[in-house]
Protein backbone atom coordinates (compact mmCIF):
# COMPACT_ATOMS: atom_id res chain seq x y z
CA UNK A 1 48.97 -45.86 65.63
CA UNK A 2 45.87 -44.54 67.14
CA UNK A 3 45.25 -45.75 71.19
CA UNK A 4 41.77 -46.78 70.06
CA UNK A 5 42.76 -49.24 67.43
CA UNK A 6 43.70 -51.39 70.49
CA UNK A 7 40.90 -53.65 72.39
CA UNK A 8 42.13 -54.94 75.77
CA UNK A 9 41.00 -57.72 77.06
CA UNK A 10 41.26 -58.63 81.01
CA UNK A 11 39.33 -57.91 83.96
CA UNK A 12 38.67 -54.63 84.88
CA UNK A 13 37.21 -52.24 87.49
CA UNK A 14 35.13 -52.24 89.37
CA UNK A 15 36.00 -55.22 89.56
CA UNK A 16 38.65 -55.93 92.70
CA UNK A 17 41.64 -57.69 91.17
CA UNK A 18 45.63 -56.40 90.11
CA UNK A 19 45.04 -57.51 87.24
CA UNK A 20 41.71 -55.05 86.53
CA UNK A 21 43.92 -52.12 87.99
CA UNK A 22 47.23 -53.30 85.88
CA UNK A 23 44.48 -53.16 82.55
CA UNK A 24 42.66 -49.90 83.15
CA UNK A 25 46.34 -47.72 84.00
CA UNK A 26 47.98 -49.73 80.96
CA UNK A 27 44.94 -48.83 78.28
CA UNK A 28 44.45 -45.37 80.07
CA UNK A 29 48.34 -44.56 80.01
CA UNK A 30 48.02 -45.51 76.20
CA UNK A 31 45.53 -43.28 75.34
CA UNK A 32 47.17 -40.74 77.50
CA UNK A 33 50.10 -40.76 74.84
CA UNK A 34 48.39 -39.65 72.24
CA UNK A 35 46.48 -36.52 70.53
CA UNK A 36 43.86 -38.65 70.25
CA UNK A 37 42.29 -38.41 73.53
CA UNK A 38 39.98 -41.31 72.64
CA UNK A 39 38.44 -43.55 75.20
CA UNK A 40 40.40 -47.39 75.28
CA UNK A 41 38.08 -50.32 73.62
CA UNK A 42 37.84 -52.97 76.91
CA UNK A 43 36.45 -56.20 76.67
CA UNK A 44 35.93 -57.21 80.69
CA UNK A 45 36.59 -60.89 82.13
CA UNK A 46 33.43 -61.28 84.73
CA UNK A 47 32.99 -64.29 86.73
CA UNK A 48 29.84 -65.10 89.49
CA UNK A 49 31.37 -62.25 91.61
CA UNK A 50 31.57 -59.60 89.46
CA UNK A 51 28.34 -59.92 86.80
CA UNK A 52 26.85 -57.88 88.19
CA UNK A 53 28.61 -54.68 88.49
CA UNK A 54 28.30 -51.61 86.81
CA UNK A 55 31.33 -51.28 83.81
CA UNK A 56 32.37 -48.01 82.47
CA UNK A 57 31.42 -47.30 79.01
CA UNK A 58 34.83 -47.81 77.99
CA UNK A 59 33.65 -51.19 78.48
CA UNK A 60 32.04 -52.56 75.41
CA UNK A 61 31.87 -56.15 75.54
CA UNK A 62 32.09 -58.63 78.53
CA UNK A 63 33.03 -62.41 78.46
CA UNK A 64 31.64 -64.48 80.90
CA UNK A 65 34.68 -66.70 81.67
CA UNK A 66 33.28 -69.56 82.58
CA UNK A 67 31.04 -69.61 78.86
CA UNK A 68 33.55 -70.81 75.79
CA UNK A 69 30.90 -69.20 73.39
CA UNK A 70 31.33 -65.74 74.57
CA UNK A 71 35.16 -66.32 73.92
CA UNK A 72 34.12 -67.25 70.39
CA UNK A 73 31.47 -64.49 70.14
CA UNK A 74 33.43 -62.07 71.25
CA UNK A 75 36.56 -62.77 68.94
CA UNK A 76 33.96 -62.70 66.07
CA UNK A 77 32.67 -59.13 67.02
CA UNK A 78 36.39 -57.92 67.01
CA UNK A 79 37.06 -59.66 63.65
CA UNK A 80 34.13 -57.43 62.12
CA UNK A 81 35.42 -54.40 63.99
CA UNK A 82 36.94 -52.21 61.73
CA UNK A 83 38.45 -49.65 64.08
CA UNK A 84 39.89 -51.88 66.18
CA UNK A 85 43.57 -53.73 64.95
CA UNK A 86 45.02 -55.28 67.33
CA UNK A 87 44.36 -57.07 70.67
CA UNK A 88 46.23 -57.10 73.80
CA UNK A 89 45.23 -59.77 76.26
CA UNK A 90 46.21 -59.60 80.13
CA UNK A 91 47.51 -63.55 80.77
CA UNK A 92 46.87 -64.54 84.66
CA UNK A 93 46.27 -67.85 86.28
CA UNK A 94 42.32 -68.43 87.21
CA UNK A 95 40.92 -65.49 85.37
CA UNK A 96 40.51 -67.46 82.11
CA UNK A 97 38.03 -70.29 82.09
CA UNK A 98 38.14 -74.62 80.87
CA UNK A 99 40.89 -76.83 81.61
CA UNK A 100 44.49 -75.85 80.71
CA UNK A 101 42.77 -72.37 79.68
CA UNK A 102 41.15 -74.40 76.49
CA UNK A 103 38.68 -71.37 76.59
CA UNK A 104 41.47 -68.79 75.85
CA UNK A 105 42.70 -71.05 72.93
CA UNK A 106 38.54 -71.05 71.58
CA UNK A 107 39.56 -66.77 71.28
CA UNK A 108 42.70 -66.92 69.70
CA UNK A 109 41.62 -69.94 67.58
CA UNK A 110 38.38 -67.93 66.12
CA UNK A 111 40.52 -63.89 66.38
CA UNK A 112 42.15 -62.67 63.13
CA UNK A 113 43.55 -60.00 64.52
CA UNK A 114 47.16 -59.72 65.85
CA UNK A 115 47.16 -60.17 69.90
CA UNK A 116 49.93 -59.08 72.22
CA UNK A 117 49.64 -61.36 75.44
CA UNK A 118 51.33 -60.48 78.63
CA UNK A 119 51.93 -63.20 81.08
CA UNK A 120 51.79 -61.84 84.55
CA UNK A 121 53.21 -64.97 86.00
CA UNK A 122 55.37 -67.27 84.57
CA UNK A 123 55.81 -70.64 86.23
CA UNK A 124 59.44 -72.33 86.34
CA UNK A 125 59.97 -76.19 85.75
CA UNK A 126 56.32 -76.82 84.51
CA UNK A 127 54.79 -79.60 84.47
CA UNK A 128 53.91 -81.17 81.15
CA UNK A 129 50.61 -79.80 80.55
CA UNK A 130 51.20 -76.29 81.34
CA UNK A 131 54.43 -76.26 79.54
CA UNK A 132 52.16 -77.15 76.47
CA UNK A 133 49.47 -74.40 77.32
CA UNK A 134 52.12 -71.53 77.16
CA UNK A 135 53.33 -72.68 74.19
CA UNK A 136 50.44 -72.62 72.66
CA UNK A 137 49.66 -69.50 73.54
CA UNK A 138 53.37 -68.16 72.12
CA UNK A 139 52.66 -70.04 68.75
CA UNK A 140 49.13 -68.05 68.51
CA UNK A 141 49.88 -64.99 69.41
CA UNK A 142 52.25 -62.26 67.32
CA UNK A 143 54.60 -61.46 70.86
CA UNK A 144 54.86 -61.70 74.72
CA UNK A 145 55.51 -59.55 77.05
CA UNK A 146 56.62 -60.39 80.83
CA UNK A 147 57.69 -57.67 83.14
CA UNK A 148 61.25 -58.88 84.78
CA UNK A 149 64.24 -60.87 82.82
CA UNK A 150 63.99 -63.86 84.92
CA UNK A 151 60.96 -64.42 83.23
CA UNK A 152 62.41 -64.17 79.76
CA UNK A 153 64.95 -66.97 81.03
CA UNK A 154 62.42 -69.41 82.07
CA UNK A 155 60.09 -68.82 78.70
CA UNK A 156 63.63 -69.93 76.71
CA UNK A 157 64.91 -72.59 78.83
CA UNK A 158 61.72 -74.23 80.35
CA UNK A 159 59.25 -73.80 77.74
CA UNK A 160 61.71 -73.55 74.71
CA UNK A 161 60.22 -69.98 73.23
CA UNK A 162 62.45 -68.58 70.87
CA UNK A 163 63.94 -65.57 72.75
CA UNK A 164 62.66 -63.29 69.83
CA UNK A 165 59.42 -63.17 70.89
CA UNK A 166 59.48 -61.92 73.74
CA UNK A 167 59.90 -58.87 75.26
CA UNK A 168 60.53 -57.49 78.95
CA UNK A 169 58.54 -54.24 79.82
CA UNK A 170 58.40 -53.76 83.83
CA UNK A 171 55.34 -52.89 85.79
CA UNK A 172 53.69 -49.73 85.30
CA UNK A 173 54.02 -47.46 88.44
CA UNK A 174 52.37 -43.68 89.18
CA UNK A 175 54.29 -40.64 89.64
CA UNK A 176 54.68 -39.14 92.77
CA UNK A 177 57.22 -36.92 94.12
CA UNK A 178 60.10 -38.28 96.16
CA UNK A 179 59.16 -36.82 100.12
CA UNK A 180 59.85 -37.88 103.42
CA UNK A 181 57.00 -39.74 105.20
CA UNK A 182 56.18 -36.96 107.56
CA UNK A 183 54.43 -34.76 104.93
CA UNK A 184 51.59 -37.85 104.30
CA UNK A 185 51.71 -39.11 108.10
CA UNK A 186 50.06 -35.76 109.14
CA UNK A 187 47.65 -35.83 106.61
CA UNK A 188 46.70 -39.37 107.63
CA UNK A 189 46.74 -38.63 111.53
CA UNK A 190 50.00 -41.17 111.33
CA UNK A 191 52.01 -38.13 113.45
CA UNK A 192 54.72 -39.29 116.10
CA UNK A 193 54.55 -43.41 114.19
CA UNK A 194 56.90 -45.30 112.15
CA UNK A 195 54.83 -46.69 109.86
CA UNK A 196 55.40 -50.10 108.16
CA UNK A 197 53.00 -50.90 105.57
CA UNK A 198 52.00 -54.35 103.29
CA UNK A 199 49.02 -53.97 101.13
CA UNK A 200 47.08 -56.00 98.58
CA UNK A 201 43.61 -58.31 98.40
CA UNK A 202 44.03 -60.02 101.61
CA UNK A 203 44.10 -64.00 101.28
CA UNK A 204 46.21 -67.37 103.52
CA UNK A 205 48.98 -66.86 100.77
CA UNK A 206 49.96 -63.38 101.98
CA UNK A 207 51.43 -65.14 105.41
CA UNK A 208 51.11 -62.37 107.11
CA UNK A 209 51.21 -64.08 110.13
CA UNK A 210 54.92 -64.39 109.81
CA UNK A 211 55.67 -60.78 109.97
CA UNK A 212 52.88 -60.22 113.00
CA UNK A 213 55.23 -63.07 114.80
CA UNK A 214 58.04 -60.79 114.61
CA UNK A 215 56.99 -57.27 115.43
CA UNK A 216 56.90 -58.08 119.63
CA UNK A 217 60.67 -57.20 119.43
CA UNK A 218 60.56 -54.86 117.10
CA UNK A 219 57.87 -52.63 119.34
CA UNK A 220 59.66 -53.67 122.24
CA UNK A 221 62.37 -51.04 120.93
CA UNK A 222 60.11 -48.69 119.02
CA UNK A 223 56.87 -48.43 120.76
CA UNK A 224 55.31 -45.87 118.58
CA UNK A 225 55.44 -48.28 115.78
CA UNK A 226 52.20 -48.93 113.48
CA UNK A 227 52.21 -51.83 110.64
CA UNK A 228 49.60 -50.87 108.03
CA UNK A 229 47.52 -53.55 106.83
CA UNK A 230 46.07 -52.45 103.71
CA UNK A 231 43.38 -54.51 101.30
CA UNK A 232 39.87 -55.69 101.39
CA UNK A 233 39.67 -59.72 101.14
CA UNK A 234 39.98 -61.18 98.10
CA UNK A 235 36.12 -61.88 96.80
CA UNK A 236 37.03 -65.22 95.80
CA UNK A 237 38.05 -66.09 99.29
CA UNK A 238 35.37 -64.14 101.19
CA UNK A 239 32.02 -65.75 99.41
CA UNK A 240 34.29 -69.33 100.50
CA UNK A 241 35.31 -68.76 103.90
CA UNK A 242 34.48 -65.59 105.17
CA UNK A 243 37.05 -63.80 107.22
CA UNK A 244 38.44 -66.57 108.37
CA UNK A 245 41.49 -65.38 107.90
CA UNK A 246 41.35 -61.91 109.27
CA UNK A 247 39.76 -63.35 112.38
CA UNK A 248 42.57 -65.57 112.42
CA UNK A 249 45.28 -62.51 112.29
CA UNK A 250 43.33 -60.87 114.67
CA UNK A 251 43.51 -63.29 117.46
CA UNK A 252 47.28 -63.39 116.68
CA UNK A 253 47.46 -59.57 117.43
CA UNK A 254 45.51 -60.17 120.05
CA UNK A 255 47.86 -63.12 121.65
CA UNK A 256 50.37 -60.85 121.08
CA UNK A 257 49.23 -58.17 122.78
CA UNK A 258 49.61 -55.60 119.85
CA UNK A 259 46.12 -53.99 119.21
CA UNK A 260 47.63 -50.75 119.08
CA UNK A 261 50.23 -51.48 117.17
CA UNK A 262 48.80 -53.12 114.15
CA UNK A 263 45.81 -51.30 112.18
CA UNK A 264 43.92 -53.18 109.37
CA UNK A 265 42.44 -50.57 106.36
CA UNK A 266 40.08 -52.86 105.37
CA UNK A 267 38.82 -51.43 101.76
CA UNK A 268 39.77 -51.58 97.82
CA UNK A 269 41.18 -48.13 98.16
CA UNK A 270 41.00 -45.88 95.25
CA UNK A 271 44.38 -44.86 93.79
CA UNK A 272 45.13 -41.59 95.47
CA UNK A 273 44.12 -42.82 98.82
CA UNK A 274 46.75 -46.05 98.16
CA UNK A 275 49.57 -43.79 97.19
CA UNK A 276 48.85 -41.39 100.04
CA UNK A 277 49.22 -44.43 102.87
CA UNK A 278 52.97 -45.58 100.51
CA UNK A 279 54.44 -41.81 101.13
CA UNK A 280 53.64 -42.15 104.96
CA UNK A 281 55.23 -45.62 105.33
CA UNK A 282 58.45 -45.58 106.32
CA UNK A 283 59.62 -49.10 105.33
CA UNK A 284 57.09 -51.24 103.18
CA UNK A 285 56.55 -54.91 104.04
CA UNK A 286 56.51 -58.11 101.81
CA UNK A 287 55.36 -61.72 102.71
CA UNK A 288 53.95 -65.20 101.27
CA UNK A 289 54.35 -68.68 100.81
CA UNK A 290 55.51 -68.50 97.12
CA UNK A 291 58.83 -67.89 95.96
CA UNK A 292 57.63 -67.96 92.07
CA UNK A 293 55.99 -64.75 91.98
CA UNK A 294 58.04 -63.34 88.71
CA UNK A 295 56.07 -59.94 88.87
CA UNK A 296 54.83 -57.77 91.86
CA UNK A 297 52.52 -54.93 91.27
CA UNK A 298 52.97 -53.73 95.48
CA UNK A 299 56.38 -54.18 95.15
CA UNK A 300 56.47 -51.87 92.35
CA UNK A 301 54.29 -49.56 93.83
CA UNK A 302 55.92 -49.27 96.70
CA UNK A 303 59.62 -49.23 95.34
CA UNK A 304 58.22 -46.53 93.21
CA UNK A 305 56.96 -43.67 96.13
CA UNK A 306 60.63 -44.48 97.26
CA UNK A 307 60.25 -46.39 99.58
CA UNK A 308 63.00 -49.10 101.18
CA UNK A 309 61.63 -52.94 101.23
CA UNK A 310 61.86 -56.33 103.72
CA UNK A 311 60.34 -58.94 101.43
CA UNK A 312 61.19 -62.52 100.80
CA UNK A 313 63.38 -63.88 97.82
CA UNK A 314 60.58 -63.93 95.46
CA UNK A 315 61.81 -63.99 91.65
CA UNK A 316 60.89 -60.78 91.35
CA UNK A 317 61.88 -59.68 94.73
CA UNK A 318 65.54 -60.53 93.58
CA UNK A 319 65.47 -58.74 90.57
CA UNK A 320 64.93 -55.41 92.02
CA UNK A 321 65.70 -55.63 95.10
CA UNK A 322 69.36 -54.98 95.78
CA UNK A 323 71.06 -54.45 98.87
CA UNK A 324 70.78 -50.53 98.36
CA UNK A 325 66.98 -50.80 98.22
CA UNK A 326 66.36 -52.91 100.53
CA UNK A 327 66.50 -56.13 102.40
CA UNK A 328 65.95 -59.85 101.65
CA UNK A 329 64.83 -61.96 104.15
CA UNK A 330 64.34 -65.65 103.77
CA UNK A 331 60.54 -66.69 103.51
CA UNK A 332 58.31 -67.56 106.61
CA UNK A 333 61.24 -66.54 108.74
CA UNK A 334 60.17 -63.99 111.57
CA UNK A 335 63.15 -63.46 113.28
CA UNK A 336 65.13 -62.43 110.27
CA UNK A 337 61.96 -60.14 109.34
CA UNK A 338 62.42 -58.30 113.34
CA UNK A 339 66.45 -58.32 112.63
CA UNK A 340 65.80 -56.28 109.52
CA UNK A 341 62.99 -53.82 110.45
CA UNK A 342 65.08 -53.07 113.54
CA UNK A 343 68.17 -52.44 111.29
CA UNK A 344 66.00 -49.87 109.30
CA UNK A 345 63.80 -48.71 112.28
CA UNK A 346 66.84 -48.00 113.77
CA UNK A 347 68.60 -46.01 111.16
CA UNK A 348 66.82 -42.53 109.33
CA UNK A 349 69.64 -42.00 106.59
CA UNK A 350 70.16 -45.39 105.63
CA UNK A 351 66.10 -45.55 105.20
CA UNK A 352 66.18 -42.12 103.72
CA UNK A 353 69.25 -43.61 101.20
CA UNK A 354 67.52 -46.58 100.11
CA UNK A 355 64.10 -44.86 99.83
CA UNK A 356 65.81 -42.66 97.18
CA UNK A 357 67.58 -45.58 95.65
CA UNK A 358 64.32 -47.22 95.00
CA UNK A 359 63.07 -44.01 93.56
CA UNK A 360 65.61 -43.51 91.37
CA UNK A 361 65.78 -46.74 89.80
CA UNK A 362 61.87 -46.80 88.69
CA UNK A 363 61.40 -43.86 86.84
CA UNK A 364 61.50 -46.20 84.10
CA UNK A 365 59.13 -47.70 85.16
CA UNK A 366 56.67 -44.48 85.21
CA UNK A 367 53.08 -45.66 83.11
CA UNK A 368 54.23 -43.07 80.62
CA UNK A 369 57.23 -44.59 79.62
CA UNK A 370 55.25 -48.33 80.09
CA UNK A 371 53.00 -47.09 77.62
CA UNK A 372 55.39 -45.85 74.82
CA UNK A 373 57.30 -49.45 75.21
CA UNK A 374 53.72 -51.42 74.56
CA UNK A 375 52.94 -48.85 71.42
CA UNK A 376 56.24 -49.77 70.35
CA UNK A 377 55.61 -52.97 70.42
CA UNK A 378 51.54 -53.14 68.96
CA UNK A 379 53.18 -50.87 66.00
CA UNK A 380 55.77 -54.19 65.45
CA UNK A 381 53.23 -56.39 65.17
CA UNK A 382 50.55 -54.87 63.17
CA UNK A 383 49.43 -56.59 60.02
């Protein structure tokens, strides 16, 4: 099947989201596949922060998710679409407008297409109404993909979706080449540091305050130590409250009297840039106040430049994250967080061991092979 009989529907850059990333590298990767080096067919998710900005031509329609008529409008554009067969729609919590997502539904109500719909979080022990609105959206759709097996588990036994229709394809990841962090840390000016890293839109949910709480030790023994705060905050969060949130971090650094050990890189970064700051870390950094998170683009990411983790248990966490890789920590808990970054800190080969363990176990996970499962799967499940 040709890569531009598929229309994707999600938000997409510029736009600052994972899930506008996760949709351009899934529909470029496609196309990538193929002879035909045609451009993907994106239909972009905007909202009163991003109607404004300036799409790619890829780009050729947008729904306004807060509007149920361009759901319908669109879906009728795609019906009369010859070249285009088959629909794959990005599924995430608060990108999708009306009540129990009842603007969705108006799409796949008025689409005669086949859709593919991946759910990018899957929520255990629903409550009623939400167990309803994912099973709707099984029933009206021709398959579902998630991206770890817990998920798979929950969609049978919480939400009673017959196992065959669904199907587990992991997070997409870039390939880089497996390197010490030295190589990157010059490049970046990061010489003479061990470098810890977290990165992502930055938001109260990351609780990063809980691993700021337990670096004093943890520099106490390794002075030359740098944590890496990477991400721009999320829009959503800046047009309500500012920085509030930064500013509060940063009087926690301050209190703590490590200003020179903790650096914020406050931007969206472009791809290369993102990768570039992974290969320098030395151990990469995961927090929040969630343990439901069943898929993890950082973590992936940062798994996949081979790097060794300290993140709480979150679904996904323990999935891929075995002892070899990495280290568990329970959430909110600082002191366990200094116990293990001094364990790691403390030890070159064991990081070095891990780092390649990580490395090793996501190649396939690579975009390419990501993109041969999902064409796979749209050739399945084309009328």
């Amino acid at each position: 099947m040709r890569p531009s009989y598929i229309a994707y529907i999600g938000t997409y850059p510029p736009r600052q989201c994972g899930i506008a990333t996760f949709t351009q590298d899934l529909s470029t990767a496609i196309s990538n596949r193929s002879i035909y080096k045609t451009k993907p067919k994106i239909i972009a998710l905007t909202n009163g922060f991003s109607t404004d900005l300036e799409y790619p031509k890829e780009v050729m329609y947008n729904i306004n998710e807060t509007l149920i008529e361009d759901y319908i409008n669109v879906a009728k554009k795609i019906n009369q679409t010859r070249s285009i067969k088959l629909v794959c729609v990005q599924h995430e919590f608060g990108i999708y407008g009306g009540k129990f997502l009842n603007y969705l539904s108006a799409f796949l109500e008025t689409i005669e297409k086949p859709v593919v719909l991946t759910l990018h979080s899957v929520v255990p022990k629903p409550p009623a109404n939400l167990r309803y609105t994912i099973k709707y959206l099984a029933e009206k759709t021709s398959a579902l993909i998630v991206m770890a097996d817990k998920a798979v588990d929950i969609l049978t036994n919480d939400y009673k979706i017959p196992r065959e229709r669904i199907t587990v394809i992991p997070h997409g990841i870039h390939k880089v080449p497996f390197e010490r962090s030295s190589k990157q840390k010059k490049k970046l000016k990061l010489r003479n540091k061990l470098v810890i890293t977290s990165f992502g839109l930055i938001s109260g949910g990351k609780d990063y305050e809980t691993i700021i709480k337990a670096l004093p030790p943890v520099v106490k023994k390794f002075p030359n130590l740098l944590y890496l705060i990477i991400g721009a905050t999320h829009p959503g969060i800046l047009k309500q409250e500012g920085e509030k949130y930064r500013y509060y971090l940063t009087g926690l650094i301050d209190g703590l009297n490590l200003q020179k050990n903790i650096r914020f890189v406050n931007k969206y970064l472009k791809l290369n840039k993102l990768l570039q700051y992974l290969r320098a870390t030395d151990v990469f950094v995961s927090s929040g106040k969630g343990l439901g998170q069943i898929t993890s683009g950082t973590l992936s990411y940062a798994m996949g430049c081979g790097r060794p983790v300290v993140t709480m248990p979150f679904m996904h966490a323990k999935e891929i994250v075995t002892s070899d890789r990495g280290i568990l920590v329970p959430m909110g808990n600082s002191k366990a967080y200094t116990k293990a970054l001094i364990r790691l800190l403390s030890n070159p080969g064991l990081r070095l061991r891990m780092g390649q363990n990580c490395y090793d176990f996501t190649r396939h996970m690579l975009w390419s092979n990501v993109a041969k499962s999902y064409l796979d799967l749209f050739d399945q499940n084309l009328n």
